[in-house]
N, C-alpha and C. Protein backbone atom coordinates (compact mmCIF):
# COMPACT_ATOMS: atom_id res chain seq x y z
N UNK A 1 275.17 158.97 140.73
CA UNK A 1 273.95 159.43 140.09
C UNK A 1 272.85 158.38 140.28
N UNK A 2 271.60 158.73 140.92
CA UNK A 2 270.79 157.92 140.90
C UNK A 2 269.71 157.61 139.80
N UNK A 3 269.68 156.01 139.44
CA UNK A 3 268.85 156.18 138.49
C UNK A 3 267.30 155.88 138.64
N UNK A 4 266.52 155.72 137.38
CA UNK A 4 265.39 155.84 137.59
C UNK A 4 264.23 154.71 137.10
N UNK A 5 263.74 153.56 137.75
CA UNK A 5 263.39 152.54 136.92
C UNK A 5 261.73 152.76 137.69
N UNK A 6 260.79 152.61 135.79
CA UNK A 6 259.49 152.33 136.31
C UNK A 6 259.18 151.13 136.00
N UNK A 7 257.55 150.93 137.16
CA UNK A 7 257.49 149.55 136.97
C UNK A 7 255.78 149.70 136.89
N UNK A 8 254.65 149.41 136.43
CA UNK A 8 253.85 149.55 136.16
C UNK A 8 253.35 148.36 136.73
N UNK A 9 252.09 148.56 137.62
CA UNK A 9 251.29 147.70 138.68
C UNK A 9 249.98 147.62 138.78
N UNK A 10 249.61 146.80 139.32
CA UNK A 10 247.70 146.85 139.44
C UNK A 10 247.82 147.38 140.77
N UNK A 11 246.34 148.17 141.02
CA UNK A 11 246.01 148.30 142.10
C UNK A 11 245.94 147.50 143.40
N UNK A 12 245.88 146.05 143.14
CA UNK A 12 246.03 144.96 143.99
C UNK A 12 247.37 144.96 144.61
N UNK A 13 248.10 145.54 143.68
CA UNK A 13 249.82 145.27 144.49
C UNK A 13 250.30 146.22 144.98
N UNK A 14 250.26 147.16 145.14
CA UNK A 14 250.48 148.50 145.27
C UNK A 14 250.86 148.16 146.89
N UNK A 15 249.77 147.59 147.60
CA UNK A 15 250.09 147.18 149.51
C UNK A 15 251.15 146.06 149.56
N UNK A 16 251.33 145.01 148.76
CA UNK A 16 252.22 143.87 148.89
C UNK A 16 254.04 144.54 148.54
N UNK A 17 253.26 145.48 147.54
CA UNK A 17 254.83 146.10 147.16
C UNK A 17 255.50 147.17 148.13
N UNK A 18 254.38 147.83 148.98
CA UNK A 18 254.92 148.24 150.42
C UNK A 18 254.82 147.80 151.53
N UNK A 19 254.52 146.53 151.64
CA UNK A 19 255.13 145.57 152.37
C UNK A 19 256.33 145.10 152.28
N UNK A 20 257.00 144.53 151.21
CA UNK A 20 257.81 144.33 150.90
C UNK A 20 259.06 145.16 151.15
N UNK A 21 258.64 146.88 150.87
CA UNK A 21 259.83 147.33 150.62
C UNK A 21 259.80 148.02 152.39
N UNK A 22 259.08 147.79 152.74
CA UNK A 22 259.40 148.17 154.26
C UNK A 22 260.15 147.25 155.16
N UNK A 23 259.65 145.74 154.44
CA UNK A 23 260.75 144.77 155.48
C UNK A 23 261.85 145.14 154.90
N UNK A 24 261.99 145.61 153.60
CA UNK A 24 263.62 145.65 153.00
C UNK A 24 263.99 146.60 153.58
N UNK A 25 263.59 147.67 154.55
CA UNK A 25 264.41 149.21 155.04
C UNK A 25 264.50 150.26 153.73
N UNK A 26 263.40 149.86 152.78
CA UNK A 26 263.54 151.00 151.71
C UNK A 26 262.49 152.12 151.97
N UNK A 27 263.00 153.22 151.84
CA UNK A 27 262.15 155.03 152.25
C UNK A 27 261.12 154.47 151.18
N UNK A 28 259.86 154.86 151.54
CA UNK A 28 258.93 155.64 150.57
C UNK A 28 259.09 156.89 150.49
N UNK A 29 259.95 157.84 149.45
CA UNK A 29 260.38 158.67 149.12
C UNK A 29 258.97 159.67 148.44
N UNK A 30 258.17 159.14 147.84
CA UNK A 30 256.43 160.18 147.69
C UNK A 30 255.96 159.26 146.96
N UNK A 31 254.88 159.83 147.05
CA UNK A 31 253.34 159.14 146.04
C UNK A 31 253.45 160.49 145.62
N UNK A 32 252.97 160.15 144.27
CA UNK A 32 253.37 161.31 142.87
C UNK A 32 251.42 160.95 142.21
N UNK A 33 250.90 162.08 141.70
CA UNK A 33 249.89 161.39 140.54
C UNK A 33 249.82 163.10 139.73
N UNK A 34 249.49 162.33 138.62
CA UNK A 34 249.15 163.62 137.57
C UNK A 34 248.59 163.12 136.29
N UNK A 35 247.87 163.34 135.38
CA UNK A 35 246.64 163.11 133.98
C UNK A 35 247.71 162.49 133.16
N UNK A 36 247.92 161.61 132.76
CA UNK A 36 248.73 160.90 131.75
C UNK A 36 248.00 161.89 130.73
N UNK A 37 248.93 161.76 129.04
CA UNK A 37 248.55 161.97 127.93
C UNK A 37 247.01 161.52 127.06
N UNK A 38 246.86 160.03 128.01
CA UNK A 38 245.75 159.65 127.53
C UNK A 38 244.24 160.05 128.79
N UNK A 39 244.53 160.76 129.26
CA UNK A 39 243.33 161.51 130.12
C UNK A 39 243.20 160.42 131.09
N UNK A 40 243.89 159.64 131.91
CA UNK A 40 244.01 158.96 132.94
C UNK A 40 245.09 158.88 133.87
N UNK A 41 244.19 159.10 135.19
CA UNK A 41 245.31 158.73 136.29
C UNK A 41 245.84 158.12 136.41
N UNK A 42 247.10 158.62 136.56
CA UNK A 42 248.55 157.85 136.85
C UNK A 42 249.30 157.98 138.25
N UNK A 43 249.50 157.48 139.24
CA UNK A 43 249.69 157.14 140.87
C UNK A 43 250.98 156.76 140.51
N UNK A 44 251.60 157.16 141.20
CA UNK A 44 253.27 156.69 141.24
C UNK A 44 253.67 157.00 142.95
N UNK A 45 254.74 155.95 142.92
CA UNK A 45 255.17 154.90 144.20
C UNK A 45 256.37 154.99 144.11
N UNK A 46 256.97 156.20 144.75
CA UNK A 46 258.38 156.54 144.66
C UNK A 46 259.40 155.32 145.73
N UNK A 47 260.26 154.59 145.64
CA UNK A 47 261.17 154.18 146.91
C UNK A 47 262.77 154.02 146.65
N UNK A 48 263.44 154.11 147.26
CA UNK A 48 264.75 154.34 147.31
C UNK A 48 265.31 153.12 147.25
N UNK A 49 265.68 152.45 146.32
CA UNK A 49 266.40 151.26 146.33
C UNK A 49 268.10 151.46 145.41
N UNK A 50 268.62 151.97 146.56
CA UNK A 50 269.77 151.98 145.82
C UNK A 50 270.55 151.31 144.78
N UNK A 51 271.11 151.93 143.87
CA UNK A 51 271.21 153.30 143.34
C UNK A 51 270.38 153.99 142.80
N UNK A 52 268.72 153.14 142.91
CA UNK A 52 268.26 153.72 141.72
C UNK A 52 266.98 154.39 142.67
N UNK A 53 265.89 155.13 142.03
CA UNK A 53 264.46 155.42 142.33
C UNK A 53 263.25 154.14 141.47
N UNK A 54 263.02 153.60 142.36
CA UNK A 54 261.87 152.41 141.79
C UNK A 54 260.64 153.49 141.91
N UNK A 55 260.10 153.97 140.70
CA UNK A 55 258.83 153.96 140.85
C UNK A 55 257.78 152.96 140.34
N UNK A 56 256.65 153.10 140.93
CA UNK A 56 255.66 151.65 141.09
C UNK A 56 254.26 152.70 140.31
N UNK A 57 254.00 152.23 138.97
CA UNK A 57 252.39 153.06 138.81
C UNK A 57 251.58 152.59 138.45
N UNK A 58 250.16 152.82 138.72
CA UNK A 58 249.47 152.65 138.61
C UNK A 58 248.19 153.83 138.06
N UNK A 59 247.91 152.93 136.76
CA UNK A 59 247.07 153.92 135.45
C UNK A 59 245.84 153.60 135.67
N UNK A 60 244.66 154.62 135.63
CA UNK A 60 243.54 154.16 135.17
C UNK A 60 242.54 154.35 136.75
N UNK A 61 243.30 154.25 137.49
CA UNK A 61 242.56 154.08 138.59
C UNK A 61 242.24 155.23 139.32
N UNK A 62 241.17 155.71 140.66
CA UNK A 62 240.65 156.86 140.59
C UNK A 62 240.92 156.72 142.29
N UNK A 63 240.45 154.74 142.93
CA UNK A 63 240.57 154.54 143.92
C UNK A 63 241.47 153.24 144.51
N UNK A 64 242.04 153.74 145.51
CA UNK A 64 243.34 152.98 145.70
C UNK A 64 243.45 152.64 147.20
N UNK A 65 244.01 151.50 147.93
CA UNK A 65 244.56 151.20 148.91
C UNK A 65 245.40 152.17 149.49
N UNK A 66 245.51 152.77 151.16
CA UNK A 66 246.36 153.18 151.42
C UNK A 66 247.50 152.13 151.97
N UNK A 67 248.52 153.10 152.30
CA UNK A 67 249.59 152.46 152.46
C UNK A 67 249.75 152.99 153.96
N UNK A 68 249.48 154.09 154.75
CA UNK A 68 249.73 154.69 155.48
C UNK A 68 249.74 153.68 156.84
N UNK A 69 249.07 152.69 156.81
CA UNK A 69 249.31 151.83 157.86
C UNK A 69 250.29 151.04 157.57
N UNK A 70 251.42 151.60 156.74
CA UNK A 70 252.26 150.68 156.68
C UNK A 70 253.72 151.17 156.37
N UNK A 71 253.61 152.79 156.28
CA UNK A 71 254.62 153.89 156.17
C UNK A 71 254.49 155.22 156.90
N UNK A 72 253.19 155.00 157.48
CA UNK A 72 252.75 156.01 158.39
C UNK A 72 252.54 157.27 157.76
N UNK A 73 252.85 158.41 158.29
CA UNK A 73 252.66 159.94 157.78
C UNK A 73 253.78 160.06 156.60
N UNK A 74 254.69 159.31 156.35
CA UNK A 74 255.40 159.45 154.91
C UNK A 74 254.44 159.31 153.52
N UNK A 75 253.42 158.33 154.09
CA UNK A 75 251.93 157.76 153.23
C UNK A 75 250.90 158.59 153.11
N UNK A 76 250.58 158.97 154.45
CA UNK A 76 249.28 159.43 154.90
C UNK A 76 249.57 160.74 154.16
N UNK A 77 250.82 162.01 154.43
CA UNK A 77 250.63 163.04 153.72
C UNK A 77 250.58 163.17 152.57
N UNK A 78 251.06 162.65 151.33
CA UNK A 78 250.80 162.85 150.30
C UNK A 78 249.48 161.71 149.82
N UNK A 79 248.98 160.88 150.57
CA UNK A 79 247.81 160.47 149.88
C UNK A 79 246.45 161.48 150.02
N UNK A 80 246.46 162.36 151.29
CA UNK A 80 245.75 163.06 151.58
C UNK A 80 245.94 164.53 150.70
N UNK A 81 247.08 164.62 150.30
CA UNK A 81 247.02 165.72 149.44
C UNK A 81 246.74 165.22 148.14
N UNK A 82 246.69 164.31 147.76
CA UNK A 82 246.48 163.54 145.89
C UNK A 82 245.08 163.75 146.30
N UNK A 83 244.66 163.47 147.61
CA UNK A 83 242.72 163.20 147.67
C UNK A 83 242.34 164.15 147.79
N UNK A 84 243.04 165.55 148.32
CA UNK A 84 242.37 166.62 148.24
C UNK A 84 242.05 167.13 146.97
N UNK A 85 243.79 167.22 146.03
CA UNK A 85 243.84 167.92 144.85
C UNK A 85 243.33 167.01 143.59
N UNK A 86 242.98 166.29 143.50
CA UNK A 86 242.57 165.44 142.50
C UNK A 86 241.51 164.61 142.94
N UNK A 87 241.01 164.68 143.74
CA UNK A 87 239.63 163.59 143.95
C UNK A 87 240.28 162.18 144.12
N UNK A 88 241.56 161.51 144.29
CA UNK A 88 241.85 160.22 144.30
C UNK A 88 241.42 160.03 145.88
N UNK A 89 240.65 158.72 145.76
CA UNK A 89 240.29 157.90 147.22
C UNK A 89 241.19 157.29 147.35
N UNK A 90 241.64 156.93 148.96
CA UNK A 90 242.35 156.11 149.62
C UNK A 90 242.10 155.40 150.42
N UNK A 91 242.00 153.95 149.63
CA UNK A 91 240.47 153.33 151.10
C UNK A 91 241.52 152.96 152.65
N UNK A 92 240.49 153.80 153.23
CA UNK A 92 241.17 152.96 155.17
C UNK A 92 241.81 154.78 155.33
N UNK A 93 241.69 155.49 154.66
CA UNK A 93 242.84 157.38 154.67
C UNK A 93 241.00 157.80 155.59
N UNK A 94 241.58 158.25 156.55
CA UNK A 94 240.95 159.60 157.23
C UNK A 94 240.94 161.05 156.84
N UNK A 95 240.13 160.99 155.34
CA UNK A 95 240.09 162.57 154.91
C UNK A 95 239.19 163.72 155.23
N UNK A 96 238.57 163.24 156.75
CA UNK A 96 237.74 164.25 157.28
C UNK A 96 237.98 165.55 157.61
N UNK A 97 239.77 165.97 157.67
CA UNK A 97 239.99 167.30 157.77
C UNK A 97 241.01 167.47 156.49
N UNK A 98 240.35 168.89 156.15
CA UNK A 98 241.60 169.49 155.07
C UNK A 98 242.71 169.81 155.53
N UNK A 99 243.92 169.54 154.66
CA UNK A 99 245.14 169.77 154.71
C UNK A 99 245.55 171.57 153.93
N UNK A 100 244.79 171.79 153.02
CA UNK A 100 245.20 173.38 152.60
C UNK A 100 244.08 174.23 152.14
N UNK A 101 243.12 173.10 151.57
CA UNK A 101 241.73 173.77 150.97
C UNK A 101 240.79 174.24 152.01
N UNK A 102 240.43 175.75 152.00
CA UNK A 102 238.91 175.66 153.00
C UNK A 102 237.71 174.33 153.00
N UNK A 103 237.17 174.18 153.85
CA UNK A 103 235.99 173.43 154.19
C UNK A 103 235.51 173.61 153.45
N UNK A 104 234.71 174.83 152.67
CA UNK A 104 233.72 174.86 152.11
C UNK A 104 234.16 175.58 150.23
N UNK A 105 234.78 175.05 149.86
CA UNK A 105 235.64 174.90 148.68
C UNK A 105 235.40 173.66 147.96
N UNK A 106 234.46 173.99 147.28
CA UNK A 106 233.43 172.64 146.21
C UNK A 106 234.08 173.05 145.01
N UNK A 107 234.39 171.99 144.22
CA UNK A 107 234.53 171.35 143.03
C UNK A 107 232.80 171.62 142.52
N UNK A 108 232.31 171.88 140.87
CA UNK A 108 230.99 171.50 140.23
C UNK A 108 230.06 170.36 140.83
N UNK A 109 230.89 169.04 141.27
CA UNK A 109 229.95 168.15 141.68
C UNK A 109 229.78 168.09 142.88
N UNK A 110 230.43 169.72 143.79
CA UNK A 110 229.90 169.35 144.87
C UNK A 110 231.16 168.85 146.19
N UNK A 111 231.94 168.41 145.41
CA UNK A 111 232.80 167.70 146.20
C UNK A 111 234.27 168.57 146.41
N UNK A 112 234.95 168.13 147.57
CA UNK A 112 236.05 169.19 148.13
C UNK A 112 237.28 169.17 147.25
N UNK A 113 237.58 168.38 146.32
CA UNK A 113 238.63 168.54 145.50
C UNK A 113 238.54 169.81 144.60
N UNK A 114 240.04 169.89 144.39
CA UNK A 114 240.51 170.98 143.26
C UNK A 114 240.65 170.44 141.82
N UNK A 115 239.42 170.72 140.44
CA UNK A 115 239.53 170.29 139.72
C UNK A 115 240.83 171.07 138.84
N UNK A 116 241.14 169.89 138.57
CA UNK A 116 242.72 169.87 137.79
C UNK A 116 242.80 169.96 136.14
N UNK A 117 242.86 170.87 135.67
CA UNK A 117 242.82 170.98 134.31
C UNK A 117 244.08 170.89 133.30
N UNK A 118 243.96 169.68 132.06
CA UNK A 118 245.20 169.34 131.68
C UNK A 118 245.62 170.41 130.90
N UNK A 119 247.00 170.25 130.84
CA UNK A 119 247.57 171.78 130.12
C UNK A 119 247.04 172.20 129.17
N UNK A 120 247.24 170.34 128.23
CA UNK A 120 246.44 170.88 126.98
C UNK A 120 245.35 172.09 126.52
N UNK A 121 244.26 171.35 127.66
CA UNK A 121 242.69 172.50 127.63
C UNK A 121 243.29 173.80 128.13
N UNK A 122 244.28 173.97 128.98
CA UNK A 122 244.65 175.30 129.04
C UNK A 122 245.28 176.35 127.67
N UNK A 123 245.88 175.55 127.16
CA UNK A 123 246.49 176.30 126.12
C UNK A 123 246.03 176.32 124.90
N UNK A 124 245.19 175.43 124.67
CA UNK A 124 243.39 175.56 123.67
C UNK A 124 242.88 176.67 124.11
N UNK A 125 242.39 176.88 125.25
CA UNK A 125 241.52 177.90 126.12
C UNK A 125 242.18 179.13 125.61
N UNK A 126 243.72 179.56 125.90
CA UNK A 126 244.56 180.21 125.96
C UNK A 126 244.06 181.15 124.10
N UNK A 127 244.53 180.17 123.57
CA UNK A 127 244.35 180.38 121.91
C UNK A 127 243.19 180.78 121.83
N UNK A 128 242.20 179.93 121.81
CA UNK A 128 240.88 180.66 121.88
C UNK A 128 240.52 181.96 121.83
N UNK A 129 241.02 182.33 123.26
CA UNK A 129 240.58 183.70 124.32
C UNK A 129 241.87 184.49 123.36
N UNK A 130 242.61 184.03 122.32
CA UNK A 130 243.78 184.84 121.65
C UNK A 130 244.57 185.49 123.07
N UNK A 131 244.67 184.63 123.70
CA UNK A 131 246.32 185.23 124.16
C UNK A 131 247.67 184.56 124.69
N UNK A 132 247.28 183.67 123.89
CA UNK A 132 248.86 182.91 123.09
C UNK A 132 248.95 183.00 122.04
């Protein structure tokens, strides 16, 4: 059974810690992000260090280092999908073409992301509109 240890990081380390785990021969297994409880992004840094899953996160932040020059398309695809679906930057990521969204598929400010609404406001909304 594999287990599961988090480790909570600054944005500064995020490249040293996939450095690291690439000289070690450890998978970057995904980059994960989704709205913490307290209405901030949370980036998670999946890698396979047997037995367990090390994830690596990072809270608060909107823009981040890629890694992709350093895990290649294991990096590049899911940072490009966190930047599509959530607006997260990846400095040094080539997000000039979409991965699923049309071209011309604006977010309110304009911009190509899919705004992401936390459950919460959904199921407020839900009540509201009475149909929950």
């Amino acid at each position: 059974m594999q287990e599961y240890k988090r480790i909570d990081i600054q944005k500064d380390q995020i490249v040293p810690v996939a450095e690291r785990m690439r000289r070690e021969g450890r998978y970057l297994v995904m980059i994960h992000a989704f709205i913490n409880k307290d209405g901030q992004m949370d980036v998670s840094y999946e890698y396979a260090v047997d037995p367990e899953i090390e994830s690596y996160h990072v809270v608060g932040e909107t823009t981040l280092p890629s890694i992709a020059m350093i895990y290649d398309v294991a990096a590049e695809w899911p940072e490009r999908e966190l930047n599509e679906l959530f607006g997260i930057e990846f400095e040094g990521l080539d997000t000039s073409k979409r991965l699923f969204l049309p071209e011309d598929m604006l977010d309110p400010e304009g911009r190509g992301q899919i705004m992401v609404t936390p459950l919460s406001e959904l199921v407020e909304k839900n009540r509201k509109e009475g149909t929950v």
